[in-house]
N, C-alpha and C. Protein backbone atom coordinates (compact mmCIF):
# COMPACT_ATOMS: atom_id res chain seq x y z
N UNK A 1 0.82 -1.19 0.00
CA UNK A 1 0.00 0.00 0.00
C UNK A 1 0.86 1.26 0.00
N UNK A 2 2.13 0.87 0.84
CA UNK A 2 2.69 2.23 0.69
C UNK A 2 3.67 2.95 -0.39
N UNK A 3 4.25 1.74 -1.12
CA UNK A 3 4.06 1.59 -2.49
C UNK A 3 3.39 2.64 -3.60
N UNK A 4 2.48 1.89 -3.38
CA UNK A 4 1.26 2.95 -4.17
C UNK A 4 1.14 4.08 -3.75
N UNK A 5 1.28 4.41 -2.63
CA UNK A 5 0.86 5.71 -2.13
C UNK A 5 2.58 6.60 -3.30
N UNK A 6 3.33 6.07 -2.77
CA UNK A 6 4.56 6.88 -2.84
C UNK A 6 4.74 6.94 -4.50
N UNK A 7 4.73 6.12 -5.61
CA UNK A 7 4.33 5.56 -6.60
C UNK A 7 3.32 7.10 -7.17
N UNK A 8 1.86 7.06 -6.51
CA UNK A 8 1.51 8.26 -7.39
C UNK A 8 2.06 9.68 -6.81
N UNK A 9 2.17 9.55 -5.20
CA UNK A 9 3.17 11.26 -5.37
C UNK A 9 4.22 11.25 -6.61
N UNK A 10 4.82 10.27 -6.45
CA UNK A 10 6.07 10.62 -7.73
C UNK A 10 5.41 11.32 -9.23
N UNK A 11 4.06 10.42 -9.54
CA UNK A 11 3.62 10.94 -10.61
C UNK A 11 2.67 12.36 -10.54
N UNK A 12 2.79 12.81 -9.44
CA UNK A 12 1.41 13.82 -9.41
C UNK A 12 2.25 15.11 -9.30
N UNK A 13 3.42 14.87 -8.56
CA UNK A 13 4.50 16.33 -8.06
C UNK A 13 5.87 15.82 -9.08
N UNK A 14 6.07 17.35 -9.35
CA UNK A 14 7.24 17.29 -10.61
C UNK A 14 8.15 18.92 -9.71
N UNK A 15 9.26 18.62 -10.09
CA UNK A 15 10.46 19.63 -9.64
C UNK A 15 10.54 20.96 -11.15
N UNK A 16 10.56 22.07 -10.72
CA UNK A 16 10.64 23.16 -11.50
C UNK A 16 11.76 24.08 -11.48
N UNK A 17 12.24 24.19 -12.25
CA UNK A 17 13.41 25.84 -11.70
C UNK A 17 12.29 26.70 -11.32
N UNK A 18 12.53 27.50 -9.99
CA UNK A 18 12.37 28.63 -9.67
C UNK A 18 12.15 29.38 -10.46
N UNK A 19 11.04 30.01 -10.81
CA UNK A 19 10.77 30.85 -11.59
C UNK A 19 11.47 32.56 -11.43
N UNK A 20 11.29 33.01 -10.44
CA UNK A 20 12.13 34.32 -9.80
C UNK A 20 12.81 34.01 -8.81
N UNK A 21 14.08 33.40 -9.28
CA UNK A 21 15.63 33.13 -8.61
C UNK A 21 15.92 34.77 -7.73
N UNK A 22 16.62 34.71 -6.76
CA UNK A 22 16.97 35.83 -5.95
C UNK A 22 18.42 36.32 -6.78
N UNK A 23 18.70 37.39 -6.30
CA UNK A 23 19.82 38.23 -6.94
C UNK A 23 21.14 37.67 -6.15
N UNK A 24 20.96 36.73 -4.70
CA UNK A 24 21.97 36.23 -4.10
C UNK A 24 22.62 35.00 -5.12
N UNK A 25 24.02 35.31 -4.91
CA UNK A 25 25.15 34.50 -5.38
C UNK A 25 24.29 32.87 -4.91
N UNK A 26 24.46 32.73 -3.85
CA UNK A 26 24.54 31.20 -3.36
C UNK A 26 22.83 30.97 -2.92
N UNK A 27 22.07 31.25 -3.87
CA UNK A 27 20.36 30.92 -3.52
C UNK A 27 20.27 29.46 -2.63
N UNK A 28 19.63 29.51 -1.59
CA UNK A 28 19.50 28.21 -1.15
C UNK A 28 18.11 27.34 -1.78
N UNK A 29 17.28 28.18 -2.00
CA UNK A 29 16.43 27.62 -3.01
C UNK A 29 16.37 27.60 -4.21
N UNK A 30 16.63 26.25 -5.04
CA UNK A 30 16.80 26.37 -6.54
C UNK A 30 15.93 25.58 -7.27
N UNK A 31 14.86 25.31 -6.27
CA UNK A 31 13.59 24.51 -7.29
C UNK A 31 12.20 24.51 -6.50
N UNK A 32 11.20 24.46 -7.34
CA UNK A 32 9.91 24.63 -6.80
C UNK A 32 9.06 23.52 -6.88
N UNK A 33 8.03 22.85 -6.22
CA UNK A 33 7.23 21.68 -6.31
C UNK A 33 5.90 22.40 -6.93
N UNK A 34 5.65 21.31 -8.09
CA UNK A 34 4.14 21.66 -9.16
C UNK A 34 2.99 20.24 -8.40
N UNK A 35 2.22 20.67 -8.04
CA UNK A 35 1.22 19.48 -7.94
C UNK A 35 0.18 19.57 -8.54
N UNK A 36 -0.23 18.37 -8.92
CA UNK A 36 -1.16 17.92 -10.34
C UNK A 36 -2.47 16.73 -9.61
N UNK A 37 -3.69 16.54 -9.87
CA UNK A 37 -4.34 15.75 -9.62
C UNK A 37 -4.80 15.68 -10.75
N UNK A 38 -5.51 14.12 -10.75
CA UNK A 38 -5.85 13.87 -12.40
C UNK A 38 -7.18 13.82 -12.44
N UNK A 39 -7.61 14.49 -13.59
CA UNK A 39 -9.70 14.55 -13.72
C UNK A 39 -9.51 13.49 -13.60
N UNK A 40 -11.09 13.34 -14.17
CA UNK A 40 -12.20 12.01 -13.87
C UNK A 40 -11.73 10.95 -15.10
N UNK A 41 -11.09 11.43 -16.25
CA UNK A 41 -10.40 10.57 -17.25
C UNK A 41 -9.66 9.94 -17.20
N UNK A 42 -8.93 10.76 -16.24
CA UNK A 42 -7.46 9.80 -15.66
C UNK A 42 -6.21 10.54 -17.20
N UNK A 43 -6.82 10.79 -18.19
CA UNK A 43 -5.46 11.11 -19.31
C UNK A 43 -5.16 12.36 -18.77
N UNK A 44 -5.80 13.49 -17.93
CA UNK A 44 -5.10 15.00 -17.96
C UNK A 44 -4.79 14.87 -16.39
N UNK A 45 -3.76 15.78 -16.55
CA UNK A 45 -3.73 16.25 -14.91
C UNK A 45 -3.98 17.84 -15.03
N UNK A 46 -4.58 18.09 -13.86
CA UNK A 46 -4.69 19.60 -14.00
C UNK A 46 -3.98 20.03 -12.39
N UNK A 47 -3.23 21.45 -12.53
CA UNK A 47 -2.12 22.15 -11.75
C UNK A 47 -3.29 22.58 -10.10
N UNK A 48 -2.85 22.45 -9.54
CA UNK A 48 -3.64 22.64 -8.33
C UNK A 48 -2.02 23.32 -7.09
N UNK A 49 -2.73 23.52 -6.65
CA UNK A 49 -2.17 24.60 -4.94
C UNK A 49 -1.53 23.46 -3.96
N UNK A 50 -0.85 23.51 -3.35
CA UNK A 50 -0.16 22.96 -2.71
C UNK A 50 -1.28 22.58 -1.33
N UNK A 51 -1.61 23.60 -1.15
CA UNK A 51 -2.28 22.78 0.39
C UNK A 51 -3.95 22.28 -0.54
N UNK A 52 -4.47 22.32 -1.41
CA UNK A 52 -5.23 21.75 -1.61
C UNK A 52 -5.28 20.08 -2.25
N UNK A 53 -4.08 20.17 -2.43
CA UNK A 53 -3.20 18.60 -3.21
C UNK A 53 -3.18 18.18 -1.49
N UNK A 54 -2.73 18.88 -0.57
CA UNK A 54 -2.05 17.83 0.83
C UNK A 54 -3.63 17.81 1.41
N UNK A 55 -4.52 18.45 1.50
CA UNK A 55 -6.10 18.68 1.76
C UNK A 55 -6.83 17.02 1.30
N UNK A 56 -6.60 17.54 -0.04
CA UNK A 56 -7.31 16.11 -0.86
C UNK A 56 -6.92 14.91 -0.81
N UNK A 57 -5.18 14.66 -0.41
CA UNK A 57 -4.95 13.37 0.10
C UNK A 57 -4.44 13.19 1.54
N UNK A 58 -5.20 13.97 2.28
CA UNK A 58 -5.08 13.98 4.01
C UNK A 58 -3.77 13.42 4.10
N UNK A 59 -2.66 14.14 3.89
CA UNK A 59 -1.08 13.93 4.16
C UNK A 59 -0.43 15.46 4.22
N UNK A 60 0.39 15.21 4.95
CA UNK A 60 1.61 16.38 4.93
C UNK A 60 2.64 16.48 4.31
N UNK A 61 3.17 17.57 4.30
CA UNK A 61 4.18 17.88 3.08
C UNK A 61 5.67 17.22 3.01
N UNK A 62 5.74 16.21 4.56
CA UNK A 62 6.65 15.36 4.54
C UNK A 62 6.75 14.00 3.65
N UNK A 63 5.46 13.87 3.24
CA UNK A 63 6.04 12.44 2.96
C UNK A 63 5.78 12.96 1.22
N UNK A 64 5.66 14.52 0.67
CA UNK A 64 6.30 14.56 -0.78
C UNK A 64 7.25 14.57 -0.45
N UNK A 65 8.39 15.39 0.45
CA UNK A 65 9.87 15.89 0.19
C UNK A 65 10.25 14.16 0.63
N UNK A 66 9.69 13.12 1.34
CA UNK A 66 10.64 11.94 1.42
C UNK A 66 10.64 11.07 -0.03
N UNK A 67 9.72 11.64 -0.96
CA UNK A 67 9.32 11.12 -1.93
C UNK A 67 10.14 11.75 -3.15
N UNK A 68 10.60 13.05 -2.70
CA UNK A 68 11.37 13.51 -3.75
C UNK A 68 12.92 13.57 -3.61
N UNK A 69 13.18 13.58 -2.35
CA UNK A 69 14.86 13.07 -1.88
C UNK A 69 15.33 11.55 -2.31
């Protein structure tokens, strides 16, 4: 089961460059998390908000970042 669970975070959250990088030399942030849930078709995903993605699958934002490390 947990498998699966971890299995579709991988497919639902994707890594982005930072769109407005800071003017600092050594940025400690250099990428942003996109989350996606898929209609009722299952072929599209559509872009959704971060706490409404962790809302809809009653989880916290730990077990994307253990999913993306």
């Amino acid at each position: 089961m947990i498998i699966k669970k971890l299995h579709f975070f991988g497919k639902t959250t994707t890594e982005e460059a930072t769109s407005r990088p800071t003017k600092r030399s050594p940025s400690r942030r250099g990428r942003s998390l996109a989350y996606y849930l898929p209609l009722s078709g299952g072929r599209q995903n559509i872009r959704v908000c971060q706490v409404f993605y962790l809302t809809t699958l009653d989880i916290n934002h730990k077990h994307i970042y253990y999913k993306i490390s």
